[in-house]
Protein backbone atom coordinates (compact mmCIF):
# COMPACT_ATOMS: atom_id res chain seq x y z
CA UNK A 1 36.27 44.96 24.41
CA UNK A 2 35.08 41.24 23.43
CA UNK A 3 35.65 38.31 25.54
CA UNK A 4 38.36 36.12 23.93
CA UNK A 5 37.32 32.27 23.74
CA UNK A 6 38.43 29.67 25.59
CA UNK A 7 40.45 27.08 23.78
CA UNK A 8 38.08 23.90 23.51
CA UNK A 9 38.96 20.90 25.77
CA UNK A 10 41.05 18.56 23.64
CA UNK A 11 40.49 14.85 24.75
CA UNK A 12 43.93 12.94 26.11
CA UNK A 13 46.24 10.97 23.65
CA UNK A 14 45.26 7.97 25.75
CA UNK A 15 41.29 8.82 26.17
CA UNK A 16 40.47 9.72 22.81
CA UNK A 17 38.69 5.55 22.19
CA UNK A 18 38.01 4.33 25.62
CA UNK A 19 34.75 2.52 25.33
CA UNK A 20 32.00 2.79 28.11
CA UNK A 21 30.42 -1.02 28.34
CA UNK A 22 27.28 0.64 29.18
CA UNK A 23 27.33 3.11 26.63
CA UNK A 24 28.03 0.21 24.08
CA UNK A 25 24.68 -1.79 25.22
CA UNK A 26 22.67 1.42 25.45
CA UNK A 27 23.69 2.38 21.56
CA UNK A 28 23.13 -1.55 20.63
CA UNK A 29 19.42 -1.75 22.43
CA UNK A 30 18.83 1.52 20.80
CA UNK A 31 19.42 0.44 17.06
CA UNK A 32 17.48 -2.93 17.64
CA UNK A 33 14.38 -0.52 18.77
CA UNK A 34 15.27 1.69 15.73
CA UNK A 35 14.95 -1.56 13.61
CA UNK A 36 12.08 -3.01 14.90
CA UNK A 37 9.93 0.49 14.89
CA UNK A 38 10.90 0.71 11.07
CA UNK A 39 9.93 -2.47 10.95
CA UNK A 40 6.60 -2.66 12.90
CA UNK A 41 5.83 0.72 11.08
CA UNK A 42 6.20 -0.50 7.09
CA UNK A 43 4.23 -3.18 8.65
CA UNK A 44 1.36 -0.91 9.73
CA UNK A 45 1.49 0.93 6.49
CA UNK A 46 0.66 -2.23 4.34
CA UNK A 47 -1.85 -3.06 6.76
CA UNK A 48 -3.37 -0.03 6.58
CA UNK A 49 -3.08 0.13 2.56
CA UNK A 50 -4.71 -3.75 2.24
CA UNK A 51 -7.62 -2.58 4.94
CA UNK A 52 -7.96 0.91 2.49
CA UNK A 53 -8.40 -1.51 -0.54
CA UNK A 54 -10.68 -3.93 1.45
CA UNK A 55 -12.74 -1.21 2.69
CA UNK A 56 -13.22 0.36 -0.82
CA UNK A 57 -13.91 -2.96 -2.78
CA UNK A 58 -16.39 -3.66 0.07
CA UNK A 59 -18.23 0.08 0.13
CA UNK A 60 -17.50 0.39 3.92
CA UNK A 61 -16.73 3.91 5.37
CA UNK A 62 -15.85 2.79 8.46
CA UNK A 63 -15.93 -0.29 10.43
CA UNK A 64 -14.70 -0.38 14.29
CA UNK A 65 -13.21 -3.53 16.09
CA UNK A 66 -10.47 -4.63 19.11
CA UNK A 67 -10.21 -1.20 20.10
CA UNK A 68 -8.92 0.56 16.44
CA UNK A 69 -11.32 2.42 14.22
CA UNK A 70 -10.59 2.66 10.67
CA UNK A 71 -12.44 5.66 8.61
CA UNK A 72 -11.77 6.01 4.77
CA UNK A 73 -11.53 10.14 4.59
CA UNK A 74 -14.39 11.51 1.87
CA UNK A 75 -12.76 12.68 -1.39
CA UNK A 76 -9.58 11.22 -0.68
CA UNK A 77 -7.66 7.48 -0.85
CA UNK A 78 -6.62 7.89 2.81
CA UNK A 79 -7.60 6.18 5.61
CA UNK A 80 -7.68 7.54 9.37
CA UNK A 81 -6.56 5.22 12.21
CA UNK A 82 -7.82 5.55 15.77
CA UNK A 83 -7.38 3.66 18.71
CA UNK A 84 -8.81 3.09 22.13
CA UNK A 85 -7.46 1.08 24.74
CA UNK A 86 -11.11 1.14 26.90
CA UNK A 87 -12.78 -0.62 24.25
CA UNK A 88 -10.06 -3.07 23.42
CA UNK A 89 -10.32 -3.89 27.26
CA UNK A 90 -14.36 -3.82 26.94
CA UNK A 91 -14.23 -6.79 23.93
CA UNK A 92 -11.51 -8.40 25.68
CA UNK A 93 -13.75 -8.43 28.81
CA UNK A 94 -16.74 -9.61 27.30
């Protein structure tokens, strides 16, 4: 024979909107960082799109500095992005 359900938990008349100050701040930090990563990230794209043209009106494959290596991929309009934090610390160092 099945199992019969449970009935769900149904919140209190007086519960149903009681706000959690905590909760509040944690949902309002959260959209600012949702903001500024959509931000900061159509700001990498264009970057990356005015290096791509740069690169390709200059003939340069690759080029290397402050720790982020930029390599247009063969056959294609697309550029790869890598970064290393040692070698941003080595030119900061030096």
């Amino acid at each position: 024979m099945a199992k019969k359900a449970a009935p769900s938990a149904q919140a209190l008349p007086t519960l149903e909107h009681v706000r959690h100050a905590t909760l509040d701040r944690l949902c309002e930090a959260i959209g600012e960082d949702r903001d500024i990563i959509n931000a900061r990230r159509a700001s990498e794209q264009e970057n990356c799109r005015e290096a791509l043209d740069e690169m390709h009106h200059h003939g340069v494959t690759s080029y290397h500095f402050a720790g982020v290596e930029l390599v247009r991929v063969p056959g294609q309009e697309k550029l790869r992005v890598r970064t290393s934090k040692e070698d941003a610390t080595r030119a900061s160092e030096e």
